[in-house]
C-alpha atoms as a PDB file:
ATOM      1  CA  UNK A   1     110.787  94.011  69.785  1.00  0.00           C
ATOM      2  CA  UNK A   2     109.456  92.425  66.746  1.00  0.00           C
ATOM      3  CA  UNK A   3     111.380  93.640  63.257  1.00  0.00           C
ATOM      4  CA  UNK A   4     109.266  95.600  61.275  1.00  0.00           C
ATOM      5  CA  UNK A   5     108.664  94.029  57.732  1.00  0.00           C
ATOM      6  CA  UNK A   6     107.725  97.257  56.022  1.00  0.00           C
ATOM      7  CA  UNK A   7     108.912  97.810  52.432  1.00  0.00           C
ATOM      8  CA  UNK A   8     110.310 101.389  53.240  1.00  0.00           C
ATOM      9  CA  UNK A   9     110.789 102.743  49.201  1.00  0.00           C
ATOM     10  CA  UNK A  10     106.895 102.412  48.956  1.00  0.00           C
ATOM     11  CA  UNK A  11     103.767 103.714  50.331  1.00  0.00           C
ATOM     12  CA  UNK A  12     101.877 100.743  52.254  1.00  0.00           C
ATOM     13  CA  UNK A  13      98.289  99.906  50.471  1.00  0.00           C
ATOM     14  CA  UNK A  14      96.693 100.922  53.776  1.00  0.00           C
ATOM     15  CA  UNK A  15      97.884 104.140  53.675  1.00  0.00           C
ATOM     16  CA  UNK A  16      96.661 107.081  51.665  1.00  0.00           C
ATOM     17  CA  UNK A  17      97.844 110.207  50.735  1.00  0.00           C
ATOM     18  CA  UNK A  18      96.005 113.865  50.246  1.00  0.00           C
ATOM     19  CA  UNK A  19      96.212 117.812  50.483  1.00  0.00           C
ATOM     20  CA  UNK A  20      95.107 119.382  52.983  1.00  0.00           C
ATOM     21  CA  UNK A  21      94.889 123.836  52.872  1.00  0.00           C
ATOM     22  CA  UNK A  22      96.472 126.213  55.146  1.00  0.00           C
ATOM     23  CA  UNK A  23      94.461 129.447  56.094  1.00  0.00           C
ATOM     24  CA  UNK A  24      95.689 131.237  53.246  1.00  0.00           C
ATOM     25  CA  UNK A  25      95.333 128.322  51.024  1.00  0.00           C
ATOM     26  CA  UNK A  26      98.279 126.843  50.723  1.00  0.00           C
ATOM     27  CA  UNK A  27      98.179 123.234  49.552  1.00  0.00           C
ATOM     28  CA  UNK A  28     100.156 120.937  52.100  1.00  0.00           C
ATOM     29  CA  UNK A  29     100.745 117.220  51.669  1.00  0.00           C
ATOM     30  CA  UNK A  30      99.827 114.215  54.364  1.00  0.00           C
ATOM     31  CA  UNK A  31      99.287 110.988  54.438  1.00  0.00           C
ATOM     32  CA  UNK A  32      96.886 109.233  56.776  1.00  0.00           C
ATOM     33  CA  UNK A  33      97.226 105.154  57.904  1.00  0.00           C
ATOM     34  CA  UNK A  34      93.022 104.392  58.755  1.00  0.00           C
ATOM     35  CA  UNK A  35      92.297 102.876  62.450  1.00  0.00           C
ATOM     36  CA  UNK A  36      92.746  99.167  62.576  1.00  0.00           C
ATOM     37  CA  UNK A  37      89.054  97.634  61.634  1.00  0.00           C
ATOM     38  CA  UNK A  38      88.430  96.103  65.411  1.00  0.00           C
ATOM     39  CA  UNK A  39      89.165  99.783  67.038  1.00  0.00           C
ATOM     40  CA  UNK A  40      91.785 102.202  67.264  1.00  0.00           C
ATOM     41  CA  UNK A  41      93.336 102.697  70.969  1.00  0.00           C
ATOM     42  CA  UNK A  42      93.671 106.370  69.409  1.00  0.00           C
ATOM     43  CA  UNK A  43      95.502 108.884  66.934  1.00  0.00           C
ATOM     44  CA  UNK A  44      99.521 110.186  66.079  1.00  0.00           C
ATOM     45  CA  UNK A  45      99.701 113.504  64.245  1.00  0.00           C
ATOM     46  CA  UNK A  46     103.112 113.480  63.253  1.00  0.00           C
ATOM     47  CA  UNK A  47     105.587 116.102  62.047  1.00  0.00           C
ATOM     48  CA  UNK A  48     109.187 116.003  60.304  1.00  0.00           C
ATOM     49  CA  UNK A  49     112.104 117.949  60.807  1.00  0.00           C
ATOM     50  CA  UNK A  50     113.631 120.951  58.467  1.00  0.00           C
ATOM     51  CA  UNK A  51     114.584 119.517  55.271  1.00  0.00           C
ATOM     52  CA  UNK A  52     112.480 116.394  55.756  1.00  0.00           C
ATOM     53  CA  UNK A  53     109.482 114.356  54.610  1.00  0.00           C
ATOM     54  CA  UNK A  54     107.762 111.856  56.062  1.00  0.00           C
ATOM     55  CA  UNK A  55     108.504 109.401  53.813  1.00  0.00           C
ATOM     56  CA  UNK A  56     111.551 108.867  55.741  1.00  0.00           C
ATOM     57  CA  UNK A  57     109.462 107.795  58.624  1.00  0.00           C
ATOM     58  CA  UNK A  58     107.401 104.653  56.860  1.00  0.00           C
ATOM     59  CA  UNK A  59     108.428 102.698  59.282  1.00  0.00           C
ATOM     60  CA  UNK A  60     107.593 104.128  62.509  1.00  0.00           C
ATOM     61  CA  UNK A  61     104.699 105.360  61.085  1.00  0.00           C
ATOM     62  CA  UNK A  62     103.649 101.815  60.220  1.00  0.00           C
ATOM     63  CA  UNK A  63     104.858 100.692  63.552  1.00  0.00           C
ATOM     64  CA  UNK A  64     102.006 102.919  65.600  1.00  0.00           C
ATOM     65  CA  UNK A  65      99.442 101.963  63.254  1.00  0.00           C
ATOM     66  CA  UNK A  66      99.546  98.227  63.498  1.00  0.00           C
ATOM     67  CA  UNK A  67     100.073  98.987  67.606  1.00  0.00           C
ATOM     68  CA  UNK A  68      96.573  99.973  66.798  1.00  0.00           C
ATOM     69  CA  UNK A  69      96.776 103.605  66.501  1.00  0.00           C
ATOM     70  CA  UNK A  70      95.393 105.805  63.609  1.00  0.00           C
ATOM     71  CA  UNK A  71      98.568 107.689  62.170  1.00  0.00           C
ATOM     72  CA  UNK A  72      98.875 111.025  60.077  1.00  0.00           C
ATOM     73  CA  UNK A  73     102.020 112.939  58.883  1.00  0.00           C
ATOM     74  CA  UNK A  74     102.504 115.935  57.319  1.00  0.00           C
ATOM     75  CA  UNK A  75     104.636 118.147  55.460  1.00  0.00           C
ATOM     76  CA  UNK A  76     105.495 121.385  56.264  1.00  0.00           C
ATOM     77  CA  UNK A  77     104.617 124.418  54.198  1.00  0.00           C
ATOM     78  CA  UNK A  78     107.644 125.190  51.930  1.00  0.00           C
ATOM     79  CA  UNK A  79     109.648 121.899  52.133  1.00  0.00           C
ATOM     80  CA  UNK A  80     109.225 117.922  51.522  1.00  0.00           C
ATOM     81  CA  UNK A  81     106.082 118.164  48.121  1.00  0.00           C
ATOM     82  CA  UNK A  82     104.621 121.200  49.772  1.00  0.00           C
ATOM     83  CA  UNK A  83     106.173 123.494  47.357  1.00  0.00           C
ATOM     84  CA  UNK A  84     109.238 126.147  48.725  1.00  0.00           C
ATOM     85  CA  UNK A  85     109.361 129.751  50.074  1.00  0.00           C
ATOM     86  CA  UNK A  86     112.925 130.609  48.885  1.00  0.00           C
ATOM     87  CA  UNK A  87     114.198 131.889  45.684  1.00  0.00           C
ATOM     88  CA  UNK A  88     115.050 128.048  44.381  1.00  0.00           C
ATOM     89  CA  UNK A  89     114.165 124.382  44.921  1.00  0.00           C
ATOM     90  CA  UNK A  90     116.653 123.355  47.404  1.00  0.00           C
ATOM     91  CA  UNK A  91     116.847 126.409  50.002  1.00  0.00           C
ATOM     92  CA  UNK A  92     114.273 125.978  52.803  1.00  0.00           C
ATOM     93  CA  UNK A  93     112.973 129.466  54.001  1.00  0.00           C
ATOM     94  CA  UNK A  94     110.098 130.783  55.879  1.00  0.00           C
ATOM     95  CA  UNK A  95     109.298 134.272  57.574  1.00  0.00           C
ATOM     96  CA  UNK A  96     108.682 133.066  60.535  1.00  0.00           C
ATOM     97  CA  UNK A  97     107.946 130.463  62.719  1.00  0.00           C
ATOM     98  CA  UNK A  98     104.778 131.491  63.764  1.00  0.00           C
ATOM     99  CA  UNK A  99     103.632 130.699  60.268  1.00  0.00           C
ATOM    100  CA  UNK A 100     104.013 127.212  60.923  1.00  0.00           C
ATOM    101  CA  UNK A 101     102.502 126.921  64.011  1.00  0.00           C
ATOM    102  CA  UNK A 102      99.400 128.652  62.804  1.00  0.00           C
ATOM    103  CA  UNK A 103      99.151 125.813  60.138  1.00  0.00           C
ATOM    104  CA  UNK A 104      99.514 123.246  62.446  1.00  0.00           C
ATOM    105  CA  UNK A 105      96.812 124.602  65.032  1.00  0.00           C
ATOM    106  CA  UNK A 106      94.487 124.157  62.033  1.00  0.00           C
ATOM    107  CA  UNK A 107      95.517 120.936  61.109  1.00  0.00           C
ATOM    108  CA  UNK A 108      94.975 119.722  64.490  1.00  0.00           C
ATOM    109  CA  UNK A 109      91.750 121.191  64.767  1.00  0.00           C
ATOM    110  CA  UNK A 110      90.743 119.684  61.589  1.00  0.00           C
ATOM    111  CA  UNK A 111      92.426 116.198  62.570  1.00  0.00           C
ATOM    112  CA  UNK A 112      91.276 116.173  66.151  1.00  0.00           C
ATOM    113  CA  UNK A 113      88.073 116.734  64.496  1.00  0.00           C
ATOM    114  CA  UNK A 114      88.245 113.716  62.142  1.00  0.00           C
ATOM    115  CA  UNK A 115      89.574 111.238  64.321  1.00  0.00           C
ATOM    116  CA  UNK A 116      89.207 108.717  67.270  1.00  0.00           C
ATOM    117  CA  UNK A 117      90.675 109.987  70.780  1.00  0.00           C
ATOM    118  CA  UNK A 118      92.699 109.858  72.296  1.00  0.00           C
ATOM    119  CA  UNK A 119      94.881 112.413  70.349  1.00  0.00           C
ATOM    120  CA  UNK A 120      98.914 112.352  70.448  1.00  0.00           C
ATOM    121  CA  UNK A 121     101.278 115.118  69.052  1.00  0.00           C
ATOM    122  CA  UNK A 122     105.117 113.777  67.732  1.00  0.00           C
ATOM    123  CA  UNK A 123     107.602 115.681  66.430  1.00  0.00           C
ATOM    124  CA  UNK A 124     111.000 115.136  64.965  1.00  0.00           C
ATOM    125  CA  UNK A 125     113.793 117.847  65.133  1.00  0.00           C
ATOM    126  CA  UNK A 126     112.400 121.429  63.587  1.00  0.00           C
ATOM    127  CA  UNK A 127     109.345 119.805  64.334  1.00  0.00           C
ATOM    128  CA  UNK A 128     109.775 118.860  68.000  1.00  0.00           C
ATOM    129  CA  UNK A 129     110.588 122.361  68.369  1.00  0.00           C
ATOM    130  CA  UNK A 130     107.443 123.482  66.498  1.00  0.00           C
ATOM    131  CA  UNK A 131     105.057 120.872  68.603  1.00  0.00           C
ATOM    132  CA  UNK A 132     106.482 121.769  71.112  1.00  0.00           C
ATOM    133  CA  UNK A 133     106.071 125.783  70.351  1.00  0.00           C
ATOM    134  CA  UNK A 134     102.660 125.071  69.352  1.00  0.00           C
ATOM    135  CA  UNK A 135     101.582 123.298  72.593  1.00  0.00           C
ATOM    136  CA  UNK A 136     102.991 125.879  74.490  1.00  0.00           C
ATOM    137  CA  UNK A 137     101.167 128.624  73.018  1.00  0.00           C
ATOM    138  CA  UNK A 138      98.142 127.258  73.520  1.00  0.00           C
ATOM    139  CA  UNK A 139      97.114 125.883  69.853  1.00  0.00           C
ATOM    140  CA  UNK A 140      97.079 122.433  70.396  1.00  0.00           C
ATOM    141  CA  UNK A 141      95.990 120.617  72.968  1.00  0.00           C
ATOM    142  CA  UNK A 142      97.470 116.484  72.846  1.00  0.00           C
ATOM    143  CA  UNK A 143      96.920 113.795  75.771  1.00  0.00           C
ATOM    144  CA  UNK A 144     100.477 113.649  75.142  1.00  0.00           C
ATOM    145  CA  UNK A 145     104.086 114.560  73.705  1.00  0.00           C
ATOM    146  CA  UNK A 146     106.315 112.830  71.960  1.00  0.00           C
ATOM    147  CA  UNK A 147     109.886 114.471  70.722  1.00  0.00           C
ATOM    148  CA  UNK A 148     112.465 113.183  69.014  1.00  0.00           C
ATOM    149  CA  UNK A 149     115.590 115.231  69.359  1.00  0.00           C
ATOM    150  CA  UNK A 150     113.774 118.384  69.426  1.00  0.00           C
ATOM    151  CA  UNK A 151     115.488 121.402  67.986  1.00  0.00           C
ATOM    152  CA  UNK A 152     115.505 124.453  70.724  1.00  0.00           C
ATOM    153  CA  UNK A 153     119.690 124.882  70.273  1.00  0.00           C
ATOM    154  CA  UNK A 154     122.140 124.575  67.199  1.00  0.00           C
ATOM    155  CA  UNK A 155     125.233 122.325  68.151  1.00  0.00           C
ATOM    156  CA  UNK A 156     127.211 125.359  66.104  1.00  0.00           C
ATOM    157  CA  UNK A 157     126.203 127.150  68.719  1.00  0.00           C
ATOM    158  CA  UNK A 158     129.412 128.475  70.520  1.00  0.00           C
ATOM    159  CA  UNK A 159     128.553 131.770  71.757  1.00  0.00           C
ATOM    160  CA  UNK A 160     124.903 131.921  74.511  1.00  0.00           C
ATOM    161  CA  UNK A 161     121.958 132.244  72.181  1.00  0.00           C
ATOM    162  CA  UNK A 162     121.223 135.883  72.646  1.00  0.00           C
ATOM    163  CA  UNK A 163     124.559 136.692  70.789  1.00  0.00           C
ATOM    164  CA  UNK A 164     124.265 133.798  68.013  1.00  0.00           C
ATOM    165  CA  UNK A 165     120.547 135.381  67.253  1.00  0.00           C
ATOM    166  CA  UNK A 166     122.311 139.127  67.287  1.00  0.00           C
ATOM    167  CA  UNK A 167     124.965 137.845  64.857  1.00  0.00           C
ATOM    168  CA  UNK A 168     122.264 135.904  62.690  1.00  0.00           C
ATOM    169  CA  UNK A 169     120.209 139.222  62.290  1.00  0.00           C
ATOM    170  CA  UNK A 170     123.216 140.491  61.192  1.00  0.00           C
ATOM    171  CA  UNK A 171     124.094 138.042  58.252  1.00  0.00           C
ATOM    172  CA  UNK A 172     120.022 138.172  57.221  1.00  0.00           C
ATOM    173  CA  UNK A 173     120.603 142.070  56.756  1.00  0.00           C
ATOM    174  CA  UNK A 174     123.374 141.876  54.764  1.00  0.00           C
ATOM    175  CA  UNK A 175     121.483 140.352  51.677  1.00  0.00           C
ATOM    176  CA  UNK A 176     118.788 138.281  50.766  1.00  0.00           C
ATOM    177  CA  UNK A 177     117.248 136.763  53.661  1.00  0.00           C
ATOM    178  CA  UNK A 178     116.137 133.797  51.241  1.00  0.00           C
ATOM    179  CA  UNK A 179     119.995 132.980  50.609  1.00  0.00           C
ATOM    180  CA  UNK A 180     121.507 130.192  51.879  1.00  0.00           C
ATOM    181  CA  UNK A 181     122.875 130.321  55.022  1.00  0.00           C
ATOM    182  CA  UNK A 182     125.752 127.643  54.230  1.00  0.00           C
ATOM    183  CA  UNK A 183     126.655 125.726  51.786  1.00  0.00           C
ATOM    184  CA  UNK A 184     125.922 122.076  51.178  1.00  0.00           C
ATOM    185  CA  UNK A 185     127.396 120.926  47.990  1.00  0.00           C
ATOM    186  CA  UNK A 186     129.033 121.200  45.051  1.00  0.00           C
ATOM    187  CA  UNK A 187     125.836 120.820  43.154  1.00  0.00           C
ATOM    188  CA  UNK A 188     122.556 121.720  44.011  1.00  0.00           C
ATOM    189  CA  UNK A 189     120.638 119.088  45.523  1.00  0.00           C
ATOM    190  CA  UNK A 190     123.506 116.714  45.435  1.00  0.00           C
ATOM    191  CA  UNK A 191     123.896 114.951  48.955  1.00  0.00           C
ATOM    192  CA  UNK A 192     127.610 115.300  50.548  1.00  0.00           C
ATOM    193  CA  UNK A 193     129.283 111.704  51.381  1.00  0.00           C
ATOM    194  CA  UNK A 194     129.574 112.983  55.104  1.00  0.00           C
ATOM    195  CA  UNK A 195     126.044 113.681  55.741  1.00  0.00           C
ATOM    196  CA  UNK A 196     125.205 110.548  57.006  1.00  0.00           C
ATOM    197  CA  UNK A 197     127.523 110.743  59.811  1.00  0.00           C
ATOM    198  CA  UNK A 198     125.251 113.570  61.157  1.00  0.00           C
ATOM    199  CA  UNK A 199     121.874 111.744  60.793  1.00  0.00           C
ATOM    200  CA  UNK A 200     122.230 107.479  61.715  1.00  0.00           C
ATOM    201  CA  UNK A 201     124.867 104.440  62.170  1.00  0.00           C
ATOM    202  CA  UNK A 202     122.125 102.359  59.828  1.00  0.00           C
ATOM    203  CA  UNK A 203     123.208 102.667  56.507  1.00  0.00           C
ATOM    204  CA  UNK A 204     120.406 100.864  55.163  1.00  0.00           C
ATOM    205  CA  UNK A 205     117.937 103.555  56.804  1.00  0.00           C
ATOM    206  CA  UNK A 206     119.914 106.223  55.018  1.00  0.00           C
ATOM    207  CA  UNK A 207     120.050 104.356  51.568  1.00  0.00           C
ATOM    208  CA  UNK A 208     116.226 105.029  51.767  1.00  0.00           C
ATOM    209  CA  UNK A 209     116.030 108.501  52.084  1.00  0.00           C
ATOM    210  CA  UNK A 210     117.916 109.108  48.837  1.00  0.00           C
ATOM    211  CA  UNK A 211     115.946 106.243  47.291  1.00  0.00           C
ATOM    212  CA  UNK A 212     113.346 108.773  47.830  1.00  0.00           C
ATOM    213  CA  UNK A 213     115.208 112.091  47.009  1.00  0.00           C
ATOM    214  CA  UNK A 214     115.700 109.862  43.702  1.00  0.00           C
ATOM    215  CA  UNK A 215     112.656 108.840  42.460  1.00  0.00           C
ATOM    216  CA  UNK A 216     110.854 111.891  43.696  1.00  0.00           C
ATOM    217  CA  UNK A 217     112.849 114.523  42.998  1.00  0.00           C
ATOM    218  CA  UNK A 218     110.158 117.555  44.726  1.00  0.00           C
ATOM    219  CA  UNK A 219     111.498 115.961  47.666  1.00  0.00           C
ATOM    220  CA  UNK A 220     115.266 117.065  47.613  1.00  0.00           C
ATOM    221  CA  UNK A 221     115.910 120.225  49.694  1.00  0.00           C
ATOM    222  CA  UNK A 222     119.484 121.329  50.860  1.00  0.00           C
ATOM    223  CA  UNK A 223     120.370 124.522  53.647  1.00  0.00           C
ATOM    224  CA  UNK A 224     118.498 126.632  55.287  1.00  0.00           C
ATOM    225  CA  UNK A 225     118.065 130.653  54.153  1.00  0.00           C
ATOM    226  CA  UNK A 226     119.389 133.403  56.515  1.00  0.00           C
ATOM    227  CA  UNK A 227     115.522 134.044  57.458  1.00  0.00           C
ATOM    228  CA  UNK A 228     115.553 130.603  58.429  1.00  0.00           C
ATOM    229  CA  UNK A 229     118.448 130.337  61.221  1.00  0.00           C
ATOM    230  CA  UNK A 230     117.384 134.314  62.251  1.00  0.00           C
ATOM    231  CA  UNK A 231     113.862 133.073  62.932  1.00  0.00           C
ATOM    232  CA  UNK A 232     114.972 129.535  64.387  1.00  0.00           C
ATOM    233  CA  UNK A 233     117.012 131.514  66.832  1.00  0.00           C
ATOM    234  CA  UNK A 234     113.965 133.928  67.621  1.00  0.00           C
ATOM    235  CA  UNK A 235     111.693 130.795  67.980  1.00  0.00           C
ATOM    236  CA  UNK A 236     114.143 128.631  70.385  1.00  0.00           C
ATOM    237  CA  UNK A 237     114.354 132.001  72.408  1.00  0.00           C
ATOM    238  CA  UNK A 238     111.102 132.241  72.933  1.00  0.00           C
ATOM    239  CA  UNK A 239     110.912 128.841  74.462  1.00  0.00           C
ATOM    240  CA  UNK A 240     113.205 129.581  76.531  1.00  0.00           C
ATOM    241  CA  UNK A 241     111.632 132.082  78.384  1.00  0.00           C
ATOM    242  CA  UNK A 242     110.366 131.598  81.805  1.00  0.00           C
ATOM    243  CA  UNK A 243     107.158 130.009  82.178  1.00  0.00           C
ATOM    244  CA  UNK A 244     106.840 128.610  78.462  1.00  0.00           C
ATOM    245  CA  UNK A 245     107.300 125.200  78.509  1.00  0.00           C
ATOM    246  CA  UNK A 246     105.962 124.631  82.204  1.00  0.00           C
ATOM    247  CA  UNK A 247     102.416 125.182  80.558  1.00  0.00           C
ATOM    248  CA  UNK A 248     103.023 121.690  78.331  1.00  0.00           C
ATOM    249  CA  UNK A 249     101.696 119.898  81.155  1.00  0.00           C
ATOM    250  CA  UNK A 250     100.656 116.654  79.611  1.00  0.00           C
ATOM    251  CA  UNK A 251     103.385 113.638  79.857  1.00  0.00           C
ATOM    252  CA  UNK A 252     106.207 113.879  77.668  1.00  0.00           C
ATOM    253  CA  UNK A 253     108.561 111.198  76.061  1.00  0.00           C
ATOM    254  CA  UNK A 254     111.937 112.872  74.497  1.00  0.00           C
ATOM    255  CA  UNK A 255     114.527 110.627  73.295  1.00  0.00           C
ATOM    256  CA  UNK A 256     117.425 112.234  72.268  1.00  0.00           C
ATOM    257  CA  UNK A 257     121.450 111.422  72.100  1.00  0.00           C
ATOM    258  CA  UNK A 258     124.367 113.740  73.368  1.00  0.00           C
ATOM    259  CA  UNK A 259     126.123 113.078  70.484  1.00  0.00           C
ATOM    260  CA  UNK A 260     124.222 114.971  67.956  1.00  0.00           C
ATOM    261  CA  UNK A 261     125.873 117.179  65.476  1.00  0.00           C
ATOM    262  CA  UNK A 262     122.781 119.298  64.656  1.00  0.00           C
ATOM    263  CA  UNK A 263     121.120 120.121  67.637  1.00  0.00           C
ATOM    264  CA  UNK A 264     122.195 121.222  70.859  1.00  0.00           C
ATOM    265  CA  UNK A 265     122.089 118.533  73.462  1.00  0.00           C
ATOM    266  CA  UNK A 266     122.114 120.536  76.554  1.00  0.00           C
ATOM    267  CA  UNK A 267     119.177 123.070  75.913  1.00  0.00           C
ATOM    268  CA  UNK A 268     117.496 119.918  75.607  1.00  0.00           C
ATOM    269  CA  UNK A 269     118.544 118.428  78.929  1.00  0.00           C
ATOM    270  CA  UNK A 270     117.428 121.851  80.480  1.00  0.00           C
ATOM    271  CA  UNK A 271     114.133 121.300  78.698  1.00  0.00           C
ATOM    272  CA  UNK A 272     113.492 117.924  79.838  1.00  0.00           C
ATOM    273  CA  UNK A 273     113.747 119.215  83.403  1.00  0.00           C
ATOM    274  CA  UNK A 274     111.468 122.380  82.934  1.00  0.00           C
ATOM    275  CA  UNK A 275     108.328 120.295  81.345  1.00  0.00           C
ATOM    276  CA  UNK A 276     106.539 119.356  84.460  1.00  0.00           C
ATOM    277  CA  UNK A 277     105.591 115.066  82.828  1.00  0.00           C
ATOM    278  CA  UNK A 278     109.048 114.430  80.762  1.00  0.00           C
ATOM    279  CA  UNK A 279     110.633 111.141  80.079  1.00  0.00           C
ATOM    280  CA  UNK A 280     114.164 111.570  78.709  1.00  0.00           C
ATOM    281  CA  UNK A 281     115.943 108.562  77.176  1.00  0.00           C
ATOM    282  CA  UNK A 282     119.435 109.691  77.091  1.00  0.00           C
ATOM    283  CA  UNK A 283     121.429 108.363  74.520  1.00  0.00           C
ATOM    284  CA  UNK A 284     125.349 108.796  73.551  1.00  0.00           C
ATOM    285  CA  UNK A 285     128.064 107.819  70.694  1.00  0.00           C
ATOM    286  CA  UNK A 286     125.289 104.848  69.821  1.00  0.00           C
ATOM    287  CA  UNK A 287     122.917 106.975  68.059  1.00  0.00           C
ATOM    288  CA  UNK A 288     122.805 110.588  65.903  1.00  0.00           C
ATOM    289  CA  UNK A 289     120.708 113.037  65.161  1.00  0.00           C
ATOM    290  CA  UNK A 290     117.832 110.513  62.992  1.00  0.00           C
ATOM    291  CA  UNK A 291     116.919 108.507  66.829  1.00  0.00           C
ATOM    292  CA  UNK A 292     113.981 106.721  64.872  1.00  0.00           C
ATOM    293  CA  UNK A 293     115.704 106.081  62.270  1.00  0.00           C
ATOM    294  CA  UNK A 294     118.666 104.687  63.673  1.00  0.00           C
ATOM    295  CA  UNK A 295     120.524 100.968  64.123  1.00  0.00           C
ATOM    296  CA  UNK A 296     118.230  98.731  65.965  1.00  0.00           C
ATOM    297  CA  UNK A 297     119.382  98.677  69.238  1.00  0.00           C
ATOM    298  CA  UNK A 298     118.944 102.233  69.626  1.00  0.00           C
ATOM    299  CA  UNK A 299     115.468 102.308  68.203  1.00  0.00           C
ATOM    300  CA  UNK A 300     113.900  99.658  69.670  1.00  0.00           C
ATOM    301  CA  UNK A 301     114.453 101.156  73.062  1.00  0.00           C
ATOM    302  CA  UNK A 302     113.424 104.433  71.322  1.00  0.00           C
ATOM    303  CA  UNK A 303     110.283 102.977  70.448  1.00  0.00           C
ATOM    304  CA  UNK A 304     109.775 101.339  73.483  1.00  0.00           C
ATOM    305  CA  UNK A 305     109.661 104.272  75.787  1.00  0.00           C
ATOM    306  CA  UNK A 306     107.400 105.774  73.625  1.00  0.00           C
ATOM    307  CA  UNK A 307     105.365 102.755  72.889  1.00  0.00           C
ATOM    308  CA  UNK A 308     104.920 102.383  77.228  1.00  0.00           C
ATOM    309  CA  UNK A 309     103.679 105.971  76.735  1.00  0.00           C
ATOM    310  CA  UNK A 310     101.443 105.430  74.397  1.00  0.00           C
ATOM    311  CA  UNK A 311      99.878 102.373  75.996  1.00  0.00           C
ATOM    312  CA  UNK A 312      99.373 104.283  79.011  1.00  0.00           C
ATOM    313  CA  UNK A 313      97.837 107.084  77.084  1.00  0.00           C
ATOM    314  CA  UNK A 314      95.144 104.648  75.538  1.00  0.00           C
ATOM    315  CA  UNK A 315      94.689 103.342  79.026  1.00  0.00           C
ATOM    316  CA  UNK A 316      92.803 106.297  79.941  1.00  0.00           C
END
């Protein structure tokens, strides 16, 4: 696979960024990469994990669009510039899930609305799991899936679900449920050495991120609240109830690595066998959490599973 040449500390010239506003009217960030001038094949809507921003994903990004594909990305509500829901600048917090999802069936009525078909959903993390929530419920309706290292478990996980959710209801009631649920660092907002031993092997990839958290500072965001893990438990519960994800029907590419230290590897295994049209590239000790964002090797077969899905998508 070809090496991308992207400069990844800027926004390309061809892209653009914009608001766009929820129901309620709050103001959410995107950024939108046109259709290639002799035709698009069709259009990725894609969505970040908790914490992130999709200025950490130039570089696919950029890859799709010169495959000839018209690319979006968006914040979520309360995190990356899209202001926050907690009581500071670094917690992430929301009251529920279901919040989300509601903003994104707009968005992708909006979107679907605005651009050439065929339409494709991605979503990395917290926002595999809210694609994938969102798909399931009915809101959205893609040609097809792609997840990277969805979230529907916590690796800290120990204890079935049921009881972890029990015991995070617990913790929420105790105080704030904006509080954070653990602590990251010594400072607020400061990044822990360790951290990048959870995300990618590619240290270069991970120099960029903070390159970002540096120069634009609205960016930086640290743990989750106690709302946030209650609710994240409530939401990955709900997918896992009979008959919810056998309704995503549409074919499915998930790559994701056993080895991750933030989400649960084998709730995703059992996923990948409920969805009816799934693809699951498997990795191990080669890759963590950040599979797009990870040494070459790793994502260029990332990409390429998801690039012979999206080929095959454009073929129809």
């Amino acid at each position: 696979m070809p090496r991308s040449t992207i400069n990844r500390r800027a926004i390309p010239p061809e892209a653009s960024e914009s608001r766009w506003e929820a129901a309620d009217g709050w103001s959410v960030r995107r950024i939108d990469w046109l259709a290639p001038a002799k035709g698009a094949k069709g259009s990725i809507l894609f969505l970040p994990g908790r914490g992130d921003f999709y200025e950490k994903y130039l570089e696919v990004l950029s890859h799709w669009n010169a495959s000839g594909w018209h690319v979006t990305a968006s914040d979520w509500r309360g995190q990356g510039d899209s202001g926050r829901l907690g009581n500071d600048p670094v917690t992430g917090h929301i009251d529920d899930f279901s919040t989300w999802c509601e903003d994104l069936a707009l968005l992708w009525k909006h979107w679907k609305a605005e651009t050439p078909g065929p339409h494709v959903l991605a979503g990395h993390s917290m926002g595999g799991h809210l694609v994938l929530r969102t798909v399931a419920e009915g809101l959205a309706d893609p040609a097809a899936l792609i997840l990277s290292a969805p979230m529907l478990g916590f690796t800290a996980s120990l204890l079935p679900q049921a009881v972890m959710h029990q015991a995070a209801k617990l913790m929420m009631a105790l105080g704030d449920p904006r509080r954070p649920a653990w602590k990251w660092s010594e400072a607020p907002g400061q990044v822990p050495e360790t951290r990048i031993h959870l995300l990618t092997h590619d240290a270069e990839r991970y120099a960029d991120e903070l390159w970002w958290r540096d120069h634009r500072p609205a960016l930086v965001m640290g743990p989750g609240s106690w709302g946030w893990v209650e609710r994240g438990y409530a939401s990955m519960r709900l997918l896992e109830e009979p008959g919810m994800l056998e309704r995503v029907t549409m074919p499915v590419v998930l790559v994701a690595t056993d080895d991750d230290k933030l989400v649960g590897w084998k709730p995703i295994a059992r996923a990948a066998l409920r969805l009816p049209d799934c693809e699951l590239v498997h990795f191990g000790k080669e890759a963590r959490h950040e599979v797009l964002r990870e040494a070459d090797p790793v994502r260029d077969k990332a990409l390429a599973a998801i690039d012979a899905l999206l080929a095959r998508v454009a073929a129809t």
